[in-house]
C-alpha atoms as a PDB file:
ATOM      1  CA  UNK A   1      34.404  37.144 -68.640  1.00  0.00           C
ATOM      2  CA  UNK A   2      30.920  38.702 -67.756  1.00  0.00           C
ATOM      3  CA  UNK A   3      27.672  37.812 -68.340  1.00  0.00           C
ATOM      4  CA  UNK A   4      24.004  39.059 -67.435  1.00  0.00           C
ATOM      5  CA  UNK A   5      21.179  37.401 -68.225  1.00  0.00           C
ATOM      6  CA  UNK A   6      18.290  40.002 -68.402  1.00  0.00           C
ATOM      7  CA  UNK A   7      14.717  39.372 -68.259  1.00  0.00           C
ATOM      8  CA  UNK A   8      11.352  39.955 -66.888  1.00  0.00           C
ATOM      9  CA  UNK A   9       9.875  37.447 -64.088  1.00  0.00           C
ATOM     10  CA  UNK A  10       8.495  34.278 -64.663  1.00  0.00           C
ATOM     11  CA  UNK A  11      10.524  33.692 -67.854  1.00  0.00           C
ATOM     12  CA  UNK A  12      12.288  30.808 -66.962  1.00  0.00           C
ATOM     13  CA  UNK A  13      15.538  32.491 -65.691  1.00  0.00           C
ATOM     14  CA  UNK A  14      15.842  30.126 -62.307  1.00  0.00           C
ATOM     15  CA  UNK A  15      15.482  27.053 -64.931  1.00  0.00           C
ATOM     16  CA  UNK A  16      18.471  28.670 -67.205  1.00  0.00           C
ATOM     17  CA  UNK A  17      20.314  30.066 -64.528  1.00  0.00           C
ATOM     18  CA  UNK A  18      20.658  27.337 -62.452  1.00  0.00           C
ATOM     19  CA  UNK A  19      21.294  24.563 -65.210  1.00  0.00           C
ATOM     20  CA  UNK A  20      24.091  27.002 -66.002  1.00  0.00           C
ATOM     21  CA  UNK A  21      25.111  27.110 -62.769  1.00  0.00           C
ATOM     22  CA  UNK A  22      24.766  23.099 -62.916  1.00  0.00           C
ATOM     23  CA  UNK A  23      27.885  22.598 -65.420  1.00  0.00           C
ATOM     24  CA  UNK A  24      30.479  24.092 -63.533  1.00  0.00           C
ATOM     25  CA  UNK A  25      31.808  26.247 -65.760  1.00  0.00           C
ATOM     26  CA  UNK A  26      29.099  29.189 -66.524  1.00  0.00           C
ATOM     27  CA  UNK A  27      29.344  31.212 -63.234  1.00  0.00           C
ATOM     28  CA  UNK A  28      26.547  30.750 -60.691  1.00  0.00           C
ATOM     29  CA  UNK A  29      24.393  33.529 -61.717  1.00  0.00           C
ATOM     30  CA  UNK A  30      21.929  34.768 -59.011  1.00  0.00           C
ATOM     31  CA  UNK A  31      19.599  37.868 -58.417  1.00  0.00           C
ATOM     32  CA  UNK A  32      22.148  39.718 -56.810  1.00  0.00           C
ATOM     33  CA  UNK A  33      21.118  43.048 -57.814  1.00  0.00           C
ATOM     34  CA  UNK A  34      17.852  42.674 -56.640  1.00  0.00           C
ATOM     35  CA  UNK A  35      16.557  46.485 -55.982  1.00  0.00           C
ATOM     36  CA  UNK A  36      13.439  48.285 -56.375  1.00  0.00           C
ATOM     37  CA  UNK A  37      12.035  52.173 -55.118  1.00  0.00           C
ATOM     38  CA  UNK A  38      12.829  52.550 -51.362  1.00  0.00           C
ATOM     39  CA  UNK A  39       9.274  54.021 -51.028  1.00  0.00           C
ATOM     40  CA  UNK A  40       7.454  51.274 -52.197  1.00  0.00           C
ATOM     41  CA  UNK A  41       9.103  48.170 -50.289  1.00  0.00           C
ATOM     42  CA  UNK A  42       8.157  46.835 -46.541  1.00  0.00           C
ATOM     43  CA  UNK A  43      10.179  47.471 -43.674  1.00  0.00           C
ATOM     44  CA  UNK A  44      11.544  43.974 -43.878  1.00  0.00           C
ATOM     45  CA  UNK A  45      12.735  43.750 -47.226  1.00  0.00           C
ATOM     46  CA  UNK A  46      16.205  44.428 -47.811  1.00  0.00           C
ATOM     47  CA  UNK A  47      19.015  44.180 -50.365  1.00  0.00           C
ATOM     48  CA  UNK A  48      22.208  44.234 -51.721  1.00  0.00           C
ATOM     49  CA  UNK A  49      25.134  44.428 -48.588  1.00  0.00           C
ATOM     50  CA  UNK A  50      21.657  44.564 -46.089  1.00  0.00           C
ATOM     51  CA  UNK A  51      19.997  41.911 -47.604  1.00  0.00           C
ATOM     52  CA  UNK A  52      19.800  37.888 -47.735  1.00  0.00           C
ATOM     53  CA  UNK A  53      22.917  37.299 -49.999  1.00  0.00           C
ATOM     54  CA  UNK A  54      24.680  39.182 -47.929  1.00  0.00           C
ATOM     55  CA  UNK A  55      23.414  37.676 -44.512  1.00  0.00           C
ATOM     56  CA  UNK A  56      26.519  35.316 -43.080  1.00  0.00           C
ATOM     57  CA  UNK A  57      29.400  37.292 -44.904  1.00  0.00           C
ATOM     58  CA  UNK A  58      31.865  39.367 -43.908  1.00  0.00           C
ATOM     59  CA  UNK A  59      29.821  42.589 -45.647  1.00  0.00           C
ATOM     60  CA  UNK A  60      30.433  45.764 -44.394  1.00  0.00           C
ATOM     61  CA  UNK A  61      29.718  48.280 -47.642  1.00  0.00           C
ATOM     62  CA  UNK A  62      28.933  48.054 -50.676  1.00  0.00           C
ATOM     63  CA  UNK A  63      32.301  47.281 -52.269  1.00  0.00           C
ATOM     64  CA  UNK A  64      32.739  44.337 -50.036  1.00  0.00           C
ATOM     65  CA  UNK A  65      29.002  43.192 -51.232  1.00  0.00           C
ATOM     66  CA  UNK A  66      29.953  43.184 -54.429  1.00  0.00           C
ATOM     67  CA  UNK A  67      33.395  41.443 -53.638  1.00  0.00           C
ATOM     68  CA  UNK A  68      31.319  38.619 -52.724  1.00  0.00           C
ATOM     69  CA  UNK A  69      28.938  38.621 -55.839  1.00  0.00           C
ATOM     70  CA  UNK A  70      32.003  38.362 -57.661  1.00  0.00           C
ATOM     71  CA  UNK A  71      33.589  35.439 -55.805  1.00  0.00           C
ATOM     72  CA  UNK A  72      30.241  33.498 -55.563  1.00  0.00           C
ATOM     73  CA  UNK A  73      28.756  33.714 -58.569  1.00  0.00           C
ATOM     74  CA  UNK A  74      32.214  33.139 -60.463  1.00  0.00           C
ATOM     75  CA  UNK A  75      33.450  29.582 -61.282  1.00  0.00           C
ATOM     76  CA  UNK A  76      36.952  28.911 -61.310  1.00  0.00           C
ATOM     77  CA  UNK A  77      37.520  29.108 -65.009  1.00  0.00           C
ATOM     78  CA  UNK A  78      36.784  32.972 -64.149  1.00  0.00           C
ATOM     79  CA  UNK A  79      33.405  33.049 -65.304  1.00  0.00           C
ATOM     80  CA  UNK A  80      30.661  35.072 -63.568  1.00  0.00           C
ATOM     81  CA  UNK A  81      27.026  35.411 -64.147  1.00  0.00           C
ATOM     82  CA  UNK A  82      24.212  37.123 -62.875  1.00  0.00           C
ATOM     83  CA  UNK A  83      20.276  37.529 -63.384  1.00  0.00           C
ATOM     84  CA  UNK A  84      18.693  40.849 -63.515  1.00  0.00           C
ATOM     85  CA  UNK A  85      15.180  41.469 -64.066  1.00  0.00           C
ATOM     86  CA  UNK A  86      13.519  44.753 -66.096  1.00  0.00           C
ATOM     87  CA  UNK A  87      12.132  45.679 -63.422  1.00  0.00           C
ATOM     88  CA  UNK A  88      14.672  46.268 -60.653  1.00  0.00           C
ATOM     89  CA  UNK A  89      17.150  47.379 -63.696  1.00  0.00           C
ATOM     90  CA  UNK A  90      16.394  51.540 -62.971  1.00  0.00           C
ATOM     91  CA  UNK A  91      16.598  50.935 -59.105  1.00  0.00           C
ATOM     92  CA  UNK A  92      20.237  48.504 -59.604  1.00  0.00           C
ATOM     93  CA  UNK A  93      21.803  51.376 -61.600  1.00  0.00           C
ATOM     94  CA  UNK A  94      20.943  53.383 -59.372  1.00  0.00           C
ATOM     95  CA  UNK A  95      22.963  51.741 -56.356  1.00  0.00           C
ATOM     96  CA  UNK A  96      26.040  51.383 -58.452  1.00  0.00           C
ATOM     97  CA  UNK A  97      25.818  55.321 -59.040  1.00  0.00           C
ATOM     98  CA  UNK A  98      26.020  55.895 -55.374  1.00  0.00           C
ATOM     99  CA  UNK A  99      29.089  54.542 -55.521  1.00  0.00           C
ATOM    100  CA  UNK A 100      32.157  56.782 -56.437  1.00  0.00           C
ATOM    101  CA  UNK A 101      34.197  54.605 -58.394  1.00  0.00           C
ATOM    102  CA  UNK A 102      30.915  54.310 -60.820  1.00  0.00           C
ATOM    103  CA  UNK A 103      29.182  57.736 -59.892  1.00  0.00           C
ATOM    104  CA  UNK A 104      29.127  59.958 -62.979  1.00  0.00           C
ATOM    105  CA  UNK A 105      28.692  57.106 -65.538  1.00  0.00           C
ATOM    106  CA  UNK A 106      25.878  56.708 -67.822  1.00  0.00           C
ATOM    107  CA  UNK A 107      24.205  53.498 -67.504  1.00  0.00           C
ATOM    108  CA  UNK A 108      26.063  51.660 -70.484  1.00  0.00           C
ATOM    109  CA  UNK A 109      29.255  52.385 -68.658  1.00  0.00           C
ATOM    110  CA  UNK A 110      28.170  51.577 -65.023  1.00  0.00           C
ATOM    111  CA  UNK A 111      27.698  48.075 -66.755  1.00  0.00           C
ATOM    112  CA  UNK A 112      30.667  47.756 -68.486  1.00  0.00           C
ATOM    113  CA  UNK A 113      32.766  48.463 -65.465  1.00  0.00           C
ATOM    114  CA  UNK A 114      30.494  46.282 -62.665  1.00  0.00           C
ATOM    115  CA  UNK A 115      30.794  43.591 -65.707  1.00  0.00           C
ATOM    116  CA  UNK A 116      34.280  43.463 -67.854  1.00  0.00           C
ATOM    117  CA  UNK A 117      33.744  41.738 -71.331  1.00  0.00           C
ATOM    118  CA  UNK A 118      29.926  41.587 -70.792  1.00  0.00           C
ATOM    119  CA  UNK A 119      27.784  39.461 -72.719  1.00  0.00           C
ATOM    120  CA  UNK A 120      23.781  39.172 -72.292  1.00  0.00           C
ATOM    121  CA  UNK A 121      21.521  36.607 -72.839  1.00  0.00           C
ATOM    122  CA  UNK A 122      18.003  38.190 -73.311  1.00  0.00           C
ATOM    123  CA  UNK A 123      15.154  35.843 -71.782  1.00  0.00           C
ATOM    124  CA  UNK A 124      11.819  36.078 -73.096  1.00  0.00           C
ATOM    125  CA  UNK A 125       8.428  34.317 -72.914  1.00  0.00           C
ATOM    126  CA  UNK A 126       5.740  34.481 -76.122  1.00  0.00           C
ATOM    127  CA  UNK A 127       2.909  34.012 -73.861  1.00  0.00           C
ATOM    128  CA  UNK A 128       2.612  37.033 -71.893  1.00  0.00           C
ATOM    129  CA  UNK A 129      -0.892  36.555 -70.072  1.00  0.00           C
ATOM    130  CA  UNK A 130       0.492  33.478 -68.785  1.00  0.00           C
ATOM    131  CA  UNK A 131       3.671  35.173 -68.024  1.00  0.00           C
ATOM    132  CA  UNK A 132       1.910  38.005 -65.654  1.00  0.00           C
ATOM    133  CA  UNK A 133      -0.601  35.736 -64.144  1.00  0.00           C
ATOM    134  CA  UNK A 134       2.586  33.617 -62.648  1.00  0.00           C
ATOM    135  CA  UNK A 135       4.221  36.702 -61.728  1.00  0.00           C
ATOM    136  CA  UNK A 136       1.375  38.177 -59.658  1.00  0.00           C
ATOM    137  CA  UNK A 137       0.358  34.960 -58.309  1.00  0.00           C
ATOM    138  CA  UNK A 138       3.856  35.001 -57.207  1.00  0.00           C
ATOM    139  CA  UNK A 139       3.889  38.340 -55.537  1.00  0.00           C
ATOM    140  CA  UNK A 140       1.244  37.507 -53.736  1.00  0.00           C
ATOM    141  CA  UNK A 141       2.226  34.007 -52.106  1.00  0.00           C
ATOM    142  CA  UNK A 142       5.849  34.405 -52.076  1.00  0.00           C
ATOM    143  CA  UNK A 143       6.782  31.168 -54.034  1.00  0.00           C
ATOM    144  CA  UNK A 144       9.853  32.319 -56.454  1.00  0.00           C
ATOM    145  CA  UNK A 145      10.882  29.026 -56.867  1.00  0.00           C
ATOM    146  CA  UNK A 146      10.452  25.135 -56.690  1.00  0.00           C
ATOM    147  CA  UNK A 147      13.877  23.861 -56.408  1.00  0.00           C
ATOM    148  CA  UNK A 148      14.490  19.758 -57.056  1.00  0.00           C
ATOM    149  CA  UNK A 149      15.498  18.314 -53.760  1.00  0.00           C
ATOM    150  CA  UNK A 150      15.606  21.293 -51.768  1.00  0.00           C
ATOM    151  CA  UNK A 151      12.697  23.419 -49.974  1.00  0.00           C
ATOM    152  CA  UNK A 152      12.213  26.714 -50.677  1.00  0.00           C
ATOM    153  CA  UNK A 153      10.400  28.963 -47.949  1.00  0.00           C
ATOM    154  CA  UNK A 154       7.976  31.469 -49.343  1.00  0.00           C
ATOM    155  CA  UNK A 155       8.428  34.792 -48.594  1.00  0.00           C
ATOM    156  CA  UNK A 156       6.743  36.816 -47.572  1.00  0.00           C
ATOM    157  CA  UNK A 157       4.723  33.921 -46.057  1.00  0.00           C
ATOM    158  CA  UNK A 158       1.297  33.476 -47.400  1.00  0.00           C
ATOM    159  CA  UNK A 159      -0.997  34.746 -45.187  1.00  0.00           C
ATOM    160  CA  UNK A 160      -3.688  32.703 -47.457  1.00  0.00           C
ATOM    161  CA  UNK A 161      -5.038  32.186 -51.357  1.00  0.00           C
ATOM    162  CA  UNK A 162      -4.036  35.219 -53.576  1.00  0.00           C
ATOM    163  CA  UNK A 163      -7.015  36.734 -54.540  1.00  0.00           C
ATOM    164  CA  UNK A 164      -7.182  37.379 -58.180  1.00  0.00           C
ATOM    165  CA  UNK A 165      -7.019  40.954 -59.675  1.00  0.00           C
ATOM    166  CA  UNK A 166      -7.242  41.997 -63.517  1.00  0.00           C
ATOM    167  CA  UNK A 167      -5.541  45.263 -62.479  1.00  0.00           C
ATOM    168  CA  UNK A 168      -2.481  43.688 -61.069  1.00  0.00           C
ATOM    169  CA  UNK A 169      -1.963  41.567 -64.135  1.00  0.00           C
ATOM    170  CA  UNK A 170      -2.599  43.857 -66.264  1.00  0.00           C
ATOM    171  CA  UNK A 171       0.310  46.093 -64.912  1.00  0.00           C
ATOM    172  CA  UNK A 172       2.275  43.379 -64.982  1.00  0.00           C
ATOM    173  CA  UNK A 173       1.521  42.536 -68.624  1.00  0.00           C
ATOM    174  CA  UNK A 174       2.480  45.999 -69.911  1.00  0.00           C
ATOM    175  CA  UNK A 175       5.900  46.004 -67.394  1.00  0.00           C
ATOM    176  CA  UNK A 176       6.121  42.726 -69.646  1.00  0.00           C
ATOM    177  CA  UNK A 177       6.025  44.526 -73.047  1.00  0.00           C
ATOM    178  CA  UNK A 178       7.754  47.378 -71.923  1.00  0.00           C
ATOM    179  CA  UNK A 179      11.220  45.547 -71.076  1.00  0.00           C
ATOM    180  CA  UNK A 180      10.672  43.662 -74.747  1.00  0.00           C
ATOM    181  CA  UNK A 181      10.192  46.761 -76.216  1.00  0.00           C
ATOM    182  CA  UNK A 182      12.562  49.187 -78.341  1.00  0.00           C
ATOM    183  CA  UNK A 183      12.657  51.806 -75.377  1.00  0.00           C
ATOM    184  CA  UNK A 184      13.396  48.689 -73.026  1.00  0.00           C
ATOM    185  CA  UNK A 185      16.252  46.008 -73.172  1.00  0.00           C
ATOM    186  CA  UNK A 186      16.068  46.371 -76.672  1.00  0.00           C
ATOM    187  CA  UNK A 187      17.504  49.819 -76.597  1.00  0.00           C
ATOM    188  CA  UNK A 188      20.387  49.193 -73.570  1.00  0.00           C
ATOM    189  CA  UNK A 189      21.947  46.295 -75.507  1.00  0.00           C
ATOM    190  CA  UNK A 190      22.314  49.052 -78.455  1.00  0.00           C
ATOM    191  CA  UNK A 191      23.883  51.078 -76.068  1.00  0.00           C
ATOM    192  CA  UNK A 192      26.064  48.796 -74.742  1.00  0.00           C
ATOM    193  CA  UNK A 193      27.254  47.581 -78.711  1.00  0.00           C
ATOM    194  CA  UNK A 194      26.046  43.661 -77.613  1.00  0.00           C
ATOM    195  CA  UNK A 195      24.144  41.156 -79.320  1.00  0.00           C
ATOM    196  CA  UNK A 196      22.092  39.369 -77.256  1.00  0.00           C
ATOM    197  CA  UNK A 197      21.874  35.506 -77.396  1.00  0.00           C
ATOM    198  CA  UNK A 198      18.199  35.065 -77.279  1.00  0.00           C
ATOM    199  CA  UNK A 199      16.645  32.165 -75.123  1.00  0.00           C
ATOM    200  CA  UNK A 200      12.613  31.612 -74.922  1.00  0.00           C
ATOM    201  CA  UNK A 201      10.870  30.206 -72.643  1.00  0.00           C
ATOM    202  CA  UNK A 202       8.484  27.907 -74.495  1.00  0.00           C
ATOM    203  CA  UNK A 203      11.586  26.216 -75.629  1.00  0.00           C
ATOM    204  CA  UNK A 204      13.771  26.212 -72.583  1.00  0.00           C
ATOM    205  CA  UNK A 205      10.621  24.209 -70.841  1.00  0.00           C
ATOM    206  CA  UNK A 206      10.968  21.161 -72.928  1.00  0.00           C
ATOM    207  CA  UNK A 207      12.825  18.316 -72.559  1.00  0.00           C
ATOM    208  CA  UNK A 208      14.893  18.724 -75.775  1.00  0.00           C
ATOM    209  CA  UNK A 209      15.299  22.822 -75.329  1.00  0.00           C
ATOM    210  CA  UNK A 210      16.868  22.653 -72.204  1.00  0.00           C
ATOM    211  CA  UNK A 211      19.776  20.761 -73.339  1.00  0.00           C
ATOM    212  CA  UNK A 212      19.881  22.787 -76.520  1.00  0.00           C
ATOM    213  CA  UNK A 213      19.584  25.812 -74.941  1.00  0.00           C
ATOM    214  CA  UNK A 214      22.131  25.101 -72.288  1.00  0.00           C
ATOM    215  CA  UNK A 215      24.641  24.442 -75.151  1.00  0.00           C
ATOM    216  CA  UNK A 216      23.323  27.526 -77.030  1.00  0.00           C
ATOM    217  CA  UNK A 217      24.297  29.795 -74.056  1.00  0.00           C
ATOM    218  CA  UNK A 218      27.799  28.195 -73.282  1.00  0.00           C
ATOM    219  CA  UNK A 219      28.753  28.536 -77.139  1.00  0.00           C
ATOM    220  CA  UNK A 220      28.250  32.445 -76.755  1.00  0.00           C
ATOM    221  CA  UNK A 221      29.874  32.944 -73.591  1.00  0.00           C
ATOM    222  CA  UNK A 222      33.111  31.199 -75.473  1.00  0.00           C
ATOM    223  CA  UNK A 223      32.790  27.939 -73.621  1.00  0.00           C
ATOM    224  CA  UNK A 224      31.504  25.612 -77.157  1.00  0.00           C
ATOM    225  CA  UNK A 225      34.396  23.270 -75.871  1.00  0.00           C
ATOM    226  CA  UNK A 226      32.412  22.349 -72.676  1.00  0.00           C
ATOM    227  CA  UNK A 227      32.003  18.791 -73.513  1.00  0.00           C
ATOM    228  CA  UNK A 228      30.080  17.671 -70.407  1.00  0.00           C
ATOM    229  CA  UNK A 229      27.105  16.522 -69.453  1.00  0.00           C
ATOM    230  CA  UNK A 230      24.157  19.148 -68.938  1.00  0.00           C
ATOM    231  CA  UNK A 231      22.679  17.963 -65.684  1.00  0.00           C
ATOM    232  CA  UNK A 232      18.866  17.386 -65.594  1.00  0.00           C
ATOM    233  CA  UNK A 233      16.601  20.829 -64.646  1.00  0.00           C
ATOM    234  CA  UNK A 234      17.145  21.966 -61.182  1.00  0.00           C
ATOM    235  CA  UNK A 235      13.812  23.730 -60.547  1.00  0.00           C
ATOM    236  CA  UNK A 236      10.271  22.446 -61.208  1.00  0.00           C
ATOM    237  CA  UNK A 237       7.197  23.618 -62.989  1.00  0.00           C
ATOM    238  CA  UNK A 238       4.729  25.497 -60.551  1.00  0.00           C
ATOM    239  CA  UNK A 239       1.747  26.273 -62.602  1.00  0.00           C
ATOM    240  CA  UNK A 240      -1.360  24.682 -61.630  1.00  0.00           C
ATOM    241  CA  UNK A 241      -5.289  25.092 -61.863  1.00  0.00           C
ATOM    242  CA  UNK A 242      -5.305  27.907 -60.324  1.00  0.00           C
ATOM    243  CA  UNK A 243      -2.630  29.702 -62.960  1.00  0.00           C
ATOM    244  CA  UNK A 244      -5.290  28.475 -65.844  1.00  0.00           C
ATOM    245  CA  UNK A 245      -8.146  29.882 -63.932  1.00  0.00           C
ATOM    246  CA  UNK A 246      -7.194  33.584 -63.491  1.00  0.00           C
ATOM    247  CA  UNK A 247      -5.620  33.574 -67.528  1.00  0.00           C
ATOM    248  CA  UNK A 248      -9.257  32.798 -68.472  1.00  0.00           C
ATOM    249  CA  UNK A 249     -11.310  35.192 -66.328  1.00  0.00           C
ATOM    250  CA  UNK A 250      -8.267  37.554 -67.203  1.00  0.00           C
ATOM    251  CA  UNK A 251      -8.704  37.053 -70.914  1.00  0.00           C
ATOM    252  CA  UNK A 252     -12.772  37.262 -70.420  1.00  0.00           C
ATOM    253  CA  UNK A 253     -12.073  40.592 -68.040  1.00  0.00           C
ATOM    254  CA  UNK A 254     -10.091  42.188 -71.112  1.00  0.00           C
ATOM    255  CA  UNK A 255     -12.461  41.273 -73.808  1.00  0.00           C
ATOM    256  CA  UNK A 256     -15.468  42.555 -71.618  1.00  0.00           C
ATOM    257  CA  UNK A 257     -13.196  45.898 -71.296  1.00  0.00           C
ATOM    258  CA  UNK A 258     -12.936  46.176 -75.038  1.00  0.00           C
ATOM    259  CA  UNK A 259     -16.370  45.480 -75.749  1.00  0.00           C
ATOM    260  CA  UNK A 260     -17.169  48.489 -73.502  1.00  0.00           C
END
């Protein structure tokens, strides 16, 4: 069994995915399919069977990459999970079609095949501003993640403070709205005949969501019979002063827009 858990960043998908991840018997699901337009990304940044999860395997295409998604982010109950993000969705499909076992396919089937008895979970986060303002304040210094009891290395390195930027947010916000929209994930789980198991953010962050949602999860990937313990959250909150200062001179910038 398959499942995806589909999103836009700074949702709370490291906080689901690894507590899934946690129990042993959810897959280990992981941005493998990280991708976005050639054009747009620096020399250094690579992915998929040239990129990080790759680095230290015995990779040497693609269908060996995705040999070893499959064996890593599986558990041994034959599970597998993995995270994918609106935004790199377009560029991801677009890798599988240059392959020819999946070239042809519209995108409903590309999934289907990369992903046998598919289920989604659909991540979402009701505060939006907040959402974007943690996303570019994450493009800009590189911290993805705050793991418990492990470092994390930014990267790219932060050369310094981000600045702060009402365009950048603001692109962000509407990427945001997009993916929630009916012409976004909305529309590709119609396609795909699914019914997403819905997870928010606002209750994932709390002490008695987690667990809940945890269990919520397992029950729709089949696994209600998982009678373990739901280990304690693996990542930790990075939001700080600096998050609350750019939502308010956002939310000032946009009312000052309106107003003129």
């Amino acid at each position: 069994m398959s499942y995806l858990v589909c999103a836009s960043p700074r949702s709370g998908t490291e906080l689901l995915c690894r507590g899934l991840a946690a129990t042993g018997v959810a897959g280990r699901p992981q941005e493998d399919f990280l991708a976005e337009d050639p054009a747009k990304l620096p020399d250094y940044w690579r992915f998929w069977e040239e990129g990080p999860y790759a680095a230290g395997h015995d990779v040497s295409d693609r269908e060996s990459y995705l040999s070893l998604v499959y064996r890593l982010g599986s558990t041994p109950n034959g599970v597998f999970g993995a995270k994918i993000h609106w935004n790199c969705l377009r560029w991801a499909l677009a890798k599988f079609s240059e392959m020819p076992r999946f070239a042809g396919l519209d995108r409903g089937a590309i999934l289907r095949t990369a992903f046998p008895d598919l289920r989604v979970v659909d991540v979402t986060r009701r505060d939006r501003v907040r959402q974007a303002v943690s996303w570019a304040r994450m493009a800009q210094d590189g911290m993805w993640v705050d793991p418990v009891g492990q470092p994390e290395p930014a990267w790219p390195p932060p050369t310094g403070p981000p600045p702060y930027g009402y365009g950048l947010i603001a692109a962000l916000e509407a990427l945001i709205a997009e993916s929630e929209s009916e012409t976004g994930w909305r529309q590709l789980y119609n396609e795909l005949g699914l019914t997403p198991y819905p997870v928010v953010y606002e209750e994932l962050s709390t002490p008695d969501g987690y667990e809940q949602t945890i269990r919520g999860v397992l029950a729709h990937l089949g696994l209600a019979d998982y009678q373990g313990p739901i280990p304690a959250p693996q990542t930790r909150r990075q939001s700080d002063d600096l998050n609350e200062a750019w939502v308010a001179a956002y939310l000032a910038d946009r009312t000052s827009r309106q107003e003129h």
